[in-house]
N, C-alpha and C. Protein backbone atom coordinates (compact mmCIF):
# COMPACT_ATOMS: atom_id res chain seq x y z
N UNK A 1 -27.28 3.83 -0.39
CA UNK A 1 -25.94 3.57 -0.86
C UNK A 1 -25.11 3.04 0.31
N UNK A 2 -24.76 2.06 0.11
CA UNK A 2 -23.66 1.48 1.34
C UNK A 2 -22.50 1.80 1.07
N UNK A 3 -21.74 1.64 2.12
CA UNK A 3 -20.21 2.48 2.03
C UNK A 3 -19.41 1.06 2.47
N UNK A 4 -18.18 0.38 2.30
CA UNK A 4 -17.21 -0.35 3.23
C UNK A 4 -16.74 0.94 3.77
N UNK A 5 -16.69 0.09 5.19
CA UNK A 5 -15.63 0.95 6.05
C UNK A 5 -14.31 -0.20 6.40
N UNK A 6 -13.08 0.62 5.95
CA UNK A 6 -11.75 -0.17 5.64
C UNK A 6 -11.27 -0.02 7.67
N UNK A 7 -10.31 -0.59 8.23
CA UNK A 7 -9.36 -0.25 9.37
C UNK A 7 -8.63 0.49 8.52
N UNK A 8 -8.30 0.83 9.74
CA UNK A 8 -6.98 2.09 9.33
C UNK A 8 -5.63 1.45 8.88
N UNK A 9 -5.68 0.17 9.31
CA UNK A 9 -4.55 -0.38 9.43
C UNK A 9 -4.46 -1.06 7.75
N UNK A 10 -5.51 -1.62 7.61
CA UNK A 10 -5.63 -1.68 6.01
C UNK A 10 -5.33 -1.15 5.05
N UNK A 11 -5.47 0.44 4.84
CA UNK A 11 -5.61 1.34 4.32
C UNK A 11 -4.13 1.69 4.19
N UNK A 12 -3.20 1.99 5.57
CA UNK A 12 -1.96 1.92 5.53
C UNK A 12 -1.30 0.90 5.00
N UNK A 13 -1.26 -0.27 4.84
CA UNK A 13 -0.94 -1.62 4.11
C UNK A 13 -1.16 -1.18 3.00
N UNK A 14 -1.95 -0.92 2.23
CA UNK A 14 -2.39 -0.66 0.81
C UNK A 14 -1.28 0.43 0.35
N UNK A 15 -1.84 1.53 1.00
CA UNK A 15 -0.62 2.47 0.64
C UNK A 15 0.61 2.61 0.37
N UNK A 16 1.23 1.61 1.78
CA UNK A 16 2.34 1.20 1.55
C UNK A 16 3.02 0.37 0.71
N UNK A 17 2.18 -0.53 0.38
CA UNK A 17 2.13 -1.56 -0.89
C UNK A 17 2.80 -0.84 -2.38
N UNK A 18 1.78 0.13 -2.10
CA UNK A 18 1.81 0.62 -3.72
C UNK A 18 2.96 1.81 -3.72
N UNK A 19 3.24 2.43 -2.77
CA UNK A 19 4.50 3.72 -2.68
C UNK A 19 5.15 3.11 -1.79
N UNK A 20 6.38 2.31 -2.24
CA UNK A 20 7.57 1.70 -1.45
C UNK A 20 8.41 2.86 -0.41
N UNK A 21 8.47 4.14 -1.33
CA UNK A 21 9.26 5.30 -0.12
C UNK A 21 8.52 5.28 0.62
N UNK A 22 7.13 6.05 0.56
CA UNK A 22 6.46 6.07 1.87
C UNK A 22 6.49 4.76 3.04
N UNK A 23 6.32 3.47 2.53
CA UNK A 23 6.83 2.65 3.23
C UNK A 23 8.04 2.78 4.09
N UNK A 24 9.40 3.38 3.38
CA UNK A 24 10.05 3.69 4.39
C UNK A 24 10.58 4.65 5.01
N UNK A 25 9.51 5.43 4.99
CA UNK A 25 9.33 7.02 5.65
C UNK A 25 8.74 6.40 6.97
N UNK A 26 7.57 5.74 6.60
CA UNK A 26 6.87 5.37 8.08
C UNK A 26 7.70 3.90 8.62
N UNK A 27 8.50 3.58 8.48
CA UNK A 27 9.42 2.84 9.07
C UNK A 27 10.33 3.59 9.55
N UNK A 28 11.05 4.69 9.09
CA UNK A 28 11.93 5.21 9.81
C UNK A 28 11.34 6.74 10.80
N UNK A 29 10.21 6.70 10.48
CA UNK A 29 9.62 7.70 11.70
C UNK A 29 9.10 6.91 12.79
N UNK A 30 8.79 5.42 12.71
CA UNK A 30 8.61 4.86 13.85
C UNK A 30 9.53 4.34 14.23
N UNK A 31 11.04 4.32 13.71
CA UNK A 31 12.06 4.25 15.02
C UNK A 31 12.80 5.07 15.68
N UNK A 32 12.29 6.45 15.06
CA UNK A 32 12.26 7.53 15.84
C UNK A 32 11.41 7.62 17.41
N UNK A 33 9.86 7.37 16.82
CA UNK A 33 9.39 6.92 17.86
C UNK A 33 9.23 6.22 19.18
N UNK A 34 10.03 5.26 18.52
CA UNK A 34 9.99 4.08 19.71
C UNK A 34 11.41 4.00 19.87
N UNK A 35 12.02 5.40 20.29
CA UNK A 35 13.31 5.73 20.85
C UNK A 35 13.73 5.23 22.20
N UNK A 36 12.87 5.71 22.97
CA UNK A 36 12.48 5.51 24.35
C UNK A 36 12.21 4.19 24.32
N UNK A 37 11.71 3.15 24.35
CA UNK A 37 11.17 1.85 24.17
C UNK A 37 12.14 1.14 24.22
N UNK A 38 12.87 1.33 23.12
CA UNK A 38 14.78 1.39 22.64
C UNK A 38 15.54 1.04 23.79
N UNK A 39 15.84 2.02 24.26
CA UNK A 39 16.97 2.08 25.34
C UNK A 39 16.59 2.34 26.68
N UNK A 40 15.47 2.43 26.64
CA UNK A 40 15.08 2.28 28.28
C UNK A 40 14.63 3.54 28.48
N UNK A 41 14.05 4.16 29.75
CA UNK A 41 14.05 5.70 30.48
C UNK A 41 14.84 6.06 30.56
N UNK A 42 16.14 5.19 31.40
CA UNK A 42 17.42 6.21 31.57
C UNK A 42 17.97 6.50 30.76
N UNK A 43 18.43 5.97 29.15
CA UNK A 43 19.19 7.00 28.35
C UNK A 43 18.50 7.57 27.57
N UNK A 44 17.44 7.30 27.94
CA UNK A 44 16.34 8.44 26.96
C UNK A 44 16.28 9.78 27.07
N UNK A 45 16.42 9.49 28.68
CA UNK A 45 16.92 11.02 29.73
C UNK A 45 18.10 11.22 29.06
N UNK A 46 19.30 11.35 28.38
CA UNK A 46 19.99 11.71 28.32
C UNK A 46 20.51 11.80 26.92
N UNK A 47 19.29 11.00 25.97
CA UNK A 47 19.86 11.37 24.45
C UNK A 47 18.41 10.93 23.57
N UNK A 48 18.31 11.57 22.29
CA UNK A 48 16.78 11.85 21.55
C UNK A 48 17.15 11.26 20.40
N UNK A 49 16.26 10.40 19.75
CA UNK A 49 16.76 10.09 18.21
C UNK A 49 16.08 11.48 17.75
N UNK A 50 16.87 11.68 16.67
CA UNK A 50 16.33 13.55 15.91
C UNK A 50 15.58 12.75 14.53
N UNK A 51 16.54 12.23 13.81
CA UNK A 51 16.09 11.45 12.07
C UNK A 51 16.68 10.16 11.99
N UNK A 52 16.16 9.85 10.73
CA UNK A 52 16.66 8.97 9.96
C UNK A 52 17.03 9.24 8.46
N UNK A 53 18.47 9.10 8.22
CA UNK A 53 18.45 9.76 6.89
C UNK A 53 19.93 8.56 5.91
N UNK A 54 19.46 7.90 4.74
CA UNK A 54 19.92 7.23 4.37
C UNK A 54 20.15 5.79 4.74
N UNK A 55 19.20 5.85 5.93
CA UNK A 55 19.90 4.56 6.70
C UNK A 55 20.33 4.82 8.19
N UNK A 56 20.96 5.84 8.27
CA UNK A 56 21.25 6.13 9.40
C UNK A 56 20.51 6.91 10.19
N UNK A 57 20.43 6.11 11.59
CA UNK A 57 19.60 6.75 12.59
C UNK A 57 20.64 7.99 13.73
N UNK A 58 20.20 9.30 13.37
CA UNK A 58 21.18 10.75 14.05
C UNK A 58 20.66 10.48 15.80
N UNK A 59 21.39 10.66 16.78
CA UNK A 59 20.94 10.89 17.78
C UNK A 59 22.00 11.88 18.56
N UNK A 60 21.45 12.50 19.13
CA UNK A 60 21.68 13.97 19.77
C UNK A 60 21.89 13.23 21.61
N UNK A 61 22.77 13.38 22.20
CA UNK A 61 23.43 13.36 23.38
C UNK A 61 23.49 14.40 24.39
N UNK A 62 23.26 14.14 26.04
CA UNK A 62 23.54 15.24 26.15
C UNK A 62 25.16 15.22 26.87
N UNK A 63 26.27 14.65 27.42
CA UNK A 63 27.17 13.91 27.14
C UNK A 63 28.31 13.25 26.72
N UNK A 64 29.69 13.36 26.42
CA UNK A 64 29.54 12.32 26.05
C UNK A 64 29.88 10.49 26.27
N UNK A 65 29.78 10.70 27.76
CA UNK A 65 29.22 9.35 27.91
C UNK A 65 28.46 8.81 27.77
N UNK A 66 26.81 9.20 27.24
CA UNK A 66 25.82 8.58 26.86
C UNK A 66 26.52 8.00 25.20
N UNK A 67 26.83 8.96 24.79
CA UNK A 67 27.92 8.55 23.36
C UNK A 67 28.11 7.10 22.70
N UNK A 68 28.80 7.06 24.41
CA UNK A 68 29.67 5.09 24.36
C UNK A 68 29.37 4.55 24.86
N UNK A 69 28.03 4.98 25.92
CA UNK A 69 26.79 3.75 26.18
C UNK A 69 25.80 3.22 25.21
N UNK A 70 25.91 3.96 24.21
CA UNK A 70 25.19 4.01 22.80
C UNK A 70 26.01 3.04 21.98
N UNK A 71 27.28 3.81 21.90
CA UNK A 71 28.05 2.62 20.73
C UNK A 71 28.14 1.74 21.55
N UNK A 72 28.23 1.40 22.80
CA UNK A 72 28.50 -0.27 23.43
C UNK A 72 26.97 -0.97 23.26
N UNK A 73 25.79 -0.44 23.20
CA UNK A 73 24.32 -1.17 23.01
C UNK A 73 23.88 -0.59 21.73
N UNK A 74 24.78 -0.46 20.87
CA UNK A 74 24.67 -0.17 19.11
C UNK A 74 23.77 -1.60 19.34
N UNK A 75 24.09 -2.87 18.96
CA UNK A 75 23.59 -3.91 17.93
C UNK A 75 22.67 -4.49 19.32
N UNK A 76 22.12 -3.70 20.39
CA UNK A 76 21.04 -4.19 21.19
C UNK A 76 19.91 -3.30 20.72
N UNK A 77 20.50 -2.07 20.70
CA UNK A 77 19.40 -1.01 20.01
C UNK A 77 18.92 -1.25 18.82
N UNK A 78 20.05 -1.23 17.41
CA UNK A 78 19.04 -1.98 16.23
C UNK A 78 18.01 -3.08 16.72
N UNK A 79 18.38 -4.05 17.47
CA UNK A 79 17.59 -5.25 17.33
C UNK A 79 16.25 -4.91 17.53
N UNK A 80 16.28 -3.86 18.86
CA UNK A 80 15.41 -3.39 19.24
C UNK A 80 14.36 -2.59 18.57
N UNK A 81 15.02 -1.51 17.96
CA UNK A 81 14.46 -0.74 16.88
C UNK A 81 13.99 -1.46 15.64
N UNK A 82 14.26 -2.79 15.12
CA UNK A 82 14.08 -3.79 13.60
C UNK A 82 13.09 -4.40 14.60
């Protein structure tokens, strides 16, 4: 009996295909992820994305000048994060 063996990456495509939420469950847990990536080391040191909920991405400060280094690289960070 032969088997296909699918990539993983396939398999996720498919899935996602067919359950649109899950699609954007794993879109918004990977810009959780790639927080750090985001904004560099240094304000990573100093603030965590927590969720994503409705659209909006929560991030936790420690600060609050990291705050309004955040809202001043708001629409560098989406770009970054899309």
């Amino acid at each position: 009996m032969a088997t296909r063996m699918n990539r993983l990456s396939d398999v996720l495509d498919s899935l996602r295909r067919l359950y649109p939420t899950l699609s954007k469950r794993v879109d918004e847990a990977s810009a959780v992820a790639r927080w750090e990536t985001a904004v560099g080391v240094l304000i990573a040191r100093h603030s965590r994305a927590l969720r994503v909920s409705g659209g909006v991405l929560f991030v936790e400060v420690d600060h609050p000048i990291w705050k309004n280094e955040l809202q001043y690289r708001k629409r560098q960070i989406l770009d970054a994060l899309n």
